[in-house]
N, C-alpha and C. Protein backbone atom coordinates (compact mmCIF):
# COMPACT_ATOMS: atom_id res chain seq x y z
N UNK A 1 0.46 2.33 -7.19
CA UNK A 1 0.43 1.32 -6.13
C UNK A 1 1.80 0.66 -6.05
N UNK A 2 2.48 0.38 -4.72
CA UNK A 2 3.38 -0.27 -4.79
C UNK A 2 3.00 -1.58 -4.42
N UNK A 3 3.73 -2.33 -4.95
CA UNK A 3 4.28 -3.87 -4.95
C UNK A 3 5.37 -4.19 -3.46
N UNK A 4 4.93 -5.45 -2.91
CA UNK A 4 5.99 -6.04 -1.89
C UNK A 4 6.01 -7.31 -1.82
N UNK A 5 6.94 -7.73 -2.35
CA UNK A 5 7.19 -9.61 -2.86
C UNK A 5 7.63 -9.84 -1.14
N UNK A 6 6.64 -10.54 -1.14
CA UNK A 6 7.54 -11.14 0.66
C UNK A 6 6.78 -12.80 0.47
N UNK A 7 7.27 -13.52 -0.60
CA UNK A 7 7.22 -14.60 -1.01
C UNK A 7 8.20 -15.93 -0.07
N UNK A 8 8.03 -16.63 0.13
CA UNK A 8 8.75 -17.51 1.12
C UNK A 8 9.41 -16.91 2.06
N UNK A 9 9.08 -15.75 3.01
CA UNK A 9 9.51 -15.64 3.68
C UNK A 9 7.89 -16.03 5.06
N UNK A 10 8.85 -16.80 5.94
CA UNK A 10 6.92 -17.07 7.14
C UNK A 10 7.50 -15.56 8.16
N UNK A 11 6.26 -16.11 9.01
CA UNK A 11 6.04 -15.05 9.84
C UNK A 11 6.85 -14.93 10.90
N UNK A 12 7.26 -13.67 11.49
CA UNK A 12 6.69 -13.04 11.09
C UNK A 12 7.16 -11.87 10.61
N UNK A 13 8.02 -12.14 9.13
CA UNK A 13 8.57 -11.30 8.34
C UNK A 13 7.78 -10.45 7.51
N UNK A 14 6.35 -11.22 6.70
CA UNK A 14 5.81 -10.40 5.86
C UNK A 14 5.13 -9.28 6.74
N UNK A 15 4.97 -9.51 8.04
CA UNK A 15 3.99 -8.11 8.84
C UNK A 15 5.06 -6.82 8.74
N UNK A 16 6.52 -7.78 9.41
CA UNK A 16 7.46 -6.73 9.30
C UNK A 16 7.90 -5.69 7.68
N UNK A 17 7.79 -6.69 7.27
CA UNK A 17 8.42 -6.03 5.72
C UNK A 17 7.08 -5.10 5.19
N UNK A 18 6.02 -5.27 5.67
CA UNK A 18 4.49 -5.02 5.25
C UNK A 18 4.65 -3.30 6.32
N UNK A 19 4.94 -3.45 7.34
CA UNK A 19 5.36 -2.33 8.04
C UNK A 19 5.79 -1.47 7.60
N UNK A 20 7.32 -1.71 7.38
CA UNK A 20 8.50 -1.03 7.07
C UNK A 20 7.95 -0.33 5.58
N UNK A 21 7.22 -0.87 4.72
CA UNK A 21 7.30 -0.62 3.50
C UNK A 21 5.97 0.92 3.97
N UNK A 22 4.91 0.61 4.71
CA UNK A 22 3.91 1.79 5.03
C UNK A 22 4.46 2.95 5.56
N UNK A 23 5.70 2.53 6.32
CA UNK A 23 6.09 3.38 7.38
C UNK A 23 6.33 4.57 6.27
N UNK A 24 7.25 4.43 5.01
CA UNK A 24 7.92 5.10 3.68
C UNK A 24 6.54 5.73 3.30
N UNK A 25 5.13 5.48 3.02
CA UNK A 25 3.87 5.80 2.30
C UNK A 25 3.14 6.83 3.00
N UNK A 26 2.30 7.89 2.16
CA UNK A 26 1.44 8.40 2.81
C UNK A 26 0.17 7.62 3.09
N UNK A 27 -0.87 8.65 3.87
CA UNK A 27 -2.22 8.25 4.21
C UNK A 27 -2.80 8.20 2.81
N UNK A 28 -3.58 7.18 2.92
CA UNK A 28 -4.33 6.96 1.06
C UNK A 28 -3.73 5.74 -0.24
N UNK A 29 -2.19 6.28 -0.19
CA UNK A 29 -1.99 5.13 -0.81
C UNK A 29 -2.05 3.91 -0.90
N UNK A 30 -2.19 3.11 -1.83
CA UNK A 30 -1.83 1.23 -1.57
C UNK A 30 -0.98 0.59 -2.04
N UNK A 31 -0.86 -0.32 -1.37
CA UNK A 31 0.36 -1.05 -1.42
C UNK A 31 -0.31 -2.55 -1.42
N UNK A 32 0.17 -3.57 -2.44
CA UNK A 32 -0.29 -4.85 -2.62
C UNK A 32 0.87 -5.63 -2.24
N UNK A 33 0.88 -6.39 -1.22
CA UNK A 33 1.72 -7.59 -0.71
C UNK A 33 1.49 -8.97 -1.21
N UNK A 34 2.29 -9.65 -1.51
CA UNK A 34 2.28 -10.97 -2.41
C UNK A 34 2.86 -11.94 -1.35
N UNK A 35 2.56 -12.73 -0.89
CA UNK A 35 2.96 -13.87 0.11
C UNK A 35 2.49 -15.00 -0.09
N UNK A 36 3.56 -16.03 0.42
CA UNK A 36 2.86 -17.19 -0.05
C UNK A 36 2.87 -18.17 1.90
N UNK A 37 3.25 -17.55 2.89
CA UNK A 37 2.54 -18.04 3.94
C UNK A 37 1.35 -17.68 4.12
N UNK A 38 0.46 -19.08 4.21
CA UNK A 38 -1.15 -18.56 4.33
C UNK A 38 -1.16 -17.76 6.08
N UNK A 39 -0.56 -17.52 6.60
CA UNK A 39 -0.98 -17.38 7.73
C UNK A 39 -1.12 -15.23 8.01
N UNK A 40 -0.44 -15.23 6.45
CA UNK A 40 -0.48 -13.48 6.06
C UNK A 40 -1.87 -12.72 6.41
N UNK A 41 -3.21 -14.30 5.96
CA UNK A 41 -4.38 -14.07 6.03
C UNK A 41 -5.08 -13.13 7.10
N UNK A 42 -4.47 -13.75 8.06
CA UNK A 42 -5.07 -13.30 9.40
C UNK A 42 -3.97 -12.38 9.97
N UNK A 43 -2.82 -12.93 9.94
CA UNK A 43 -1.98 -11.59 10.76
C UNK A 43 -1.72 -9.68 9.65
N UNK A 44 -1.76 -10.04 8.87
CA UNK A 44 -1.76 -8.68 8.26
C UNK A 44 -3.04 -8.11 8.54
N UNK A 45 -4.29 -8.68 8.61
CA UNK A 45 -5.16 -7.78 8.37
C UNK A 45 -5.62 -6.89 10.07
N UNK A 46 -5.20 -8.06 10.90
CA UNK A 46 -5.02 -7.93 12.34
C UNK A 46 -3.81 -6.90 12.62
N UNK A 47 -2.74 -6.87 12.33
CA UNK A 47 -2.13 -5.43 12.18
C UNK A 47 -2.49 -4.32 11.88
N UNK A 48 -3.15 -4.52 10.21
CA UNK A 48 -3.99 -3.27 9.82
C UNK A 48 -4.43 -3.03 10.75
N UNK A 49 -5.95 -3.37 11.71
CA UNK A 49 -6.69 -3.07 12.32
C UNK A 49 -6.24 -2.55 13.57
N UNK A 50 -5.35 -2.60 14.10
CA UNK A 50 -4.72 -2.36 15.13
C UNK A 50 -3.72 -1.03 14.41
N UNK A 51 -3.25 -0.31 13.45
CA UNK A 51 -2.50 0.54 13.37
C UNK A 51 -2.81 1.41 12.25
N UNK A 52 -4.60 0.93 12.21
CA UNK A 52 -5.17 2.36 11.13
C UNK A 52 -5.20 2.11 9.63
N UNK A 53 -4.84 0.89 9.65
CA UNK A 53 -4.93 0.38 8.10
C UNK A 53 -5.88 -0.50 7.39
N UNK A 54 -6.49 0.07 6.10
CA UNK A 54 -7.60 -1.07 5.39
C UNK A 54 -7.41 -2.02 4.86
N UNK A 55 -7.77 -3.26 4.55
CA UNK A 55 -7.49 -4.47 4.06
C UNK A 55 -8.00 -4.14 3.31
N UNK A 56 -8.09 -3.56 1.50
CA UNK A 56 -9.40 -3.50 0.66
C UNK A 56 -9.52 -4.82 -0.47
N UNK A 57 -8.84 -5.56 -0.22
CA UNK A 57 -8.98 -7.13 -1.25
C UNK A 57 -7.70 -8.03 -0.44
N UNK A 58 -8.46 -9.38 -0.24
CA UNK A 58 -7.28 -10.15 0.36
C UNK A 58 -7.95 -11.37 -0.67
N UNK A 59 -7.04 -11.78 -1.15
CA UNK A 59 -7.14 -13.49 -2.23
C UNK A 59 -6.12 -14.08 -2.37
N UNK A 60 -6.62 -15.66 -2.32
CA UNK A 60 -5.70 -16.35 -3.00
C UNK A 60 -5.45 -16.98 -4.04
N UNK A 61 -4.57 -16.97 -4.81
CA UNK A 61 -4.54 -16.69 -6.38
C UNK A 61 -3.15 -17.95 -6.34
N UNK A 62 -3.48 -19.37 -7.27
CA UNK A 62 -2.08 -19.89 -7.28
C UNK A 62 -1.51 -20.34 -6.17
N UNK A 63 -1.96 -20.55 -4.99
CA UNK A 63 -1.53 -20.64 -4.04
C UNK A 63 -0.35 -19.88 -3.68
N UNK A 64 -0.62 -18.43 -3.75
CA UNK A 64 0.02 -17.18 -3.25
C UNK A 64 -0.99 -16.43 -2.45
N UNK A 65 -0.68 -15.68 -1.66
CA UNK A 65 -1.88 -14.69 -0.95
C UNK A 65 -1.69 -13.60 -0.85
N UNK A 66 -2.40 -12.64 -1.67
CA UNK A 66 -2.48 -11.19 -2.24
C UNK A 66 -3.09 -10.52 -1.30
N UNK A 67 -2.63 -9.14 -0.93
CA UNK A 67 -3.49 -8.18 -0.03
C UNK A 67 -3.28 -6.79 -0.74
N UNK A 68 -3.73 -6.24 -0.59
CA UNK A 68 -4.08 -4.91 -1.30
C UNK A 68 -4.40 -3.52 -0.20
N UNK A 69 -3.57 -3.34 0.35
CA UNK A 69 -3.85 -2.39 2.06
C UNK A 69 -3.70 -1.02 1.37
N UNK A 70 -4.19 0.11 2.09
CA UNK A 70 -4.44 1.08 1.98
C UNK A 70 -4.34 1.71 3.58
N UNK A 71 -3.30 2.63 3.14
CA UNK A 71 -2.42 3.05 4.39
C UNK A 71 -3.54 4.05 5.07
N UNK A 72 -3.81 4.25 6.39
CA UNK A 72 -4.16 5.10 6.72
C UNK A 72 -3.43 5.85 7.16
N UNK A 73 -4.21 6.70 8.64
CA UNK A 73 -3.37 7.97 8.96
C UNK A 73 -2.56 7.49 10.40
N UNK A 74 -2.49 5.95 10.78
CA UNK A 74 -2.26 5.25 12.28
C UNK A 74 -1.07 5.30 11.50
């Protein structure tokens, strides 16, 4: 699984950096994003859904917000 620190950066950088990093991945793998704008909540998973990708764990831990996506084939 890869890792993507997109920690103090707001939006809407972590979608971008959250992108860029799938664009590199095949279908299947995951990739866990670490952010600490809460607003990752809703716009990452709303990307996923729109470009073929699973949200399979979203939490907040520490007041950081963890996602755990799993690339599809979009």
């Amino acid at each position: 699984m890869i890792e993507l620190d997109a920690r103090r950066l707001m939006c809407p950088m972590p979608v971008i950096k959250t992108q860029n990093i799938i664009e590199t991945m095949l279908s299947g793998d995951n990739v866990r994003v670490i952010c600490t704008d809460p607003g990752v909540m809703q716009d990452i998973p709303a990307w996923c859904r729109i470009n073929g990708h699973t949200v399979l764990k979203a939490e907040e831990i520490d007041c950081e917000f963890i996602l755990t996506i799993e690339v599809g084939d979009g």
